[in-house]
Protein backbone atom coordinates (compact mmCIF):
# COMPACT_ATOMS: atom_id res chain seq x y z
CA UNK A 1 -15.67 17.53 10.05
CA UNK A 2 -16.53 16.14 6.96
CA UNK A 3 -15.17 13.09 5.88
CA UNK A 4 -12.76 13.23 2.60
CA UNK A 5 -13.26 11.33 -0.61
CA UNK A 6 -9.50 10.96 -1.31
CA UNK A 7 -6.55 11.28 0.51
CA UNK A 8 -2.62 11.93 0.26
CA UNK A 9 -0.33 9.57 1.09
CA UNK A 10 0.92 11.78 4.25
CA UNK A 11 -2.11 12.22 5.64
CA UNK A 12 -3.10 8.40 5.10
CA UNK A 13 -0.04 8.26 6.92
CA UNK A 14 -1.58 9.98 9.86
CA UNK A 15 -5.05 8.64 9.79
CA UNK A 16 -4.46 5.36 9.88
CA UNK A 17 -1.20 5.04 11.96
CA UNK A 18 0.39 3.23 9.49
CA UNK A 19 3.76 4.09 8.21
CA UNK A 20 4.83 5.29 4.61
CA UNK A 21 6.58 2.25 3.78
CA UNK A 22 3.57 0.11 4.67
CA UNK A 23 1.01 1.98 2.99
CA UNK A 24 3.37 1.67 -0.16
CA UNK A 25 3.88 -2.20 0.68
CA UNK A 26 0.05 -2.25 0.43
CA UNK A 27 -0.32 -0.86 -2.62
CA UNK A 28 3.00 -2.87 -4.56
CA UNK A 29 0.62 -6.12 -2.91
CA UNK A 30 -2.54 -4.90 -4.23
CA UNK A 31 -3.97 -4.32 -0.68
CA UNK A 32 -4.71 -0.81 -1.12
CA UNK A 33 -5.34 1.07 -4.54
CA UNK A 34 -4.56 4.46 -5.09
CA UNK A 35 -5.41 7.09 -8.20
CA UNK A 36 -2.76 9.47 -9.88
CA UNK A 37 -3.98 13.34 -10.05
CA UNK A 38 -1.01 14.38 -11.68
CA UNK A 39 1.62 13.83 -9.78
CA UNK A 40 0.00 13.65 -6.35
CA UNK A 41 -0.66 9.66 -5.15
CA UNK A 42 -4.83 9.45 -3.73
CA UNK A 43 -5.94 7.05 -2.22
CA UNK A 44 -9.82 6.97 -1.20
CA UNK A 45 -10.82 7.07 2.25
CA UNK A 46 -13.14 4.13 1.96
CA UNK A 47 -10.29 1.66 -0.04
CA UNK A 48 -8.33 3.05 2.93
CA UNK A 49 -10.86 2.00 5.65
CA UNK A 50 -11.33 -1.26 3.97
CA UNK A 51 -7.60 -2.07 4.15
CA UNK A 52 -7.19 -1.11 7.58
CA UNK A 53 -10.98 -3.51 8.19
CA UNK A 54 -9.16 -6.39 6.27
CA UNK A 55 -5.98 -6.34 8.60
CA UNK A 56 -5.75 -9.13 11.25
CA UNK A 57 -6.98 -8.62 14.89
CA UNK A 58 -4.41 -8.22 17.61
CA UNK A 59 -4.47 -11.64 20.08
CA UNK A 60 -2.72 -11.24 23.10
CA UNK A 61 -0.17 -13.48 23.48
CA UNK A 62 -0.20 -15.05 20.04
């Protein structure tokens, strides 16, 4: 499978395990940026990876 420039907001949604409202929370931050095509919300796969990169490490029992 190749891997996609851009992607949708639902299926950002399913690649990263995030939720919706998160992914939006990271864009109203500035976390994440996303492109308009029209109406449809892109994001691109590498800002995507980035954000997920930049998120904190899980510690057990912290």
């Amino acid at each position: 499978m190749d891997t996609p420039i851009a992607v949708t907001i639902p299926d950002a949604v399913r690649l990263s395990g995030c939720s919706r409202s998160a992914l939006y929370e990271a864009l109203k931050r500035g976390d994440l940026t996303a492109r308009k095509a029209g109406r449809r919300t892109l994001i691109s796969f590498s800002d995507l990876e980035a954000y997920l990169a930049s998120l904190p490490t899980y510690q057990a029992g912290a």
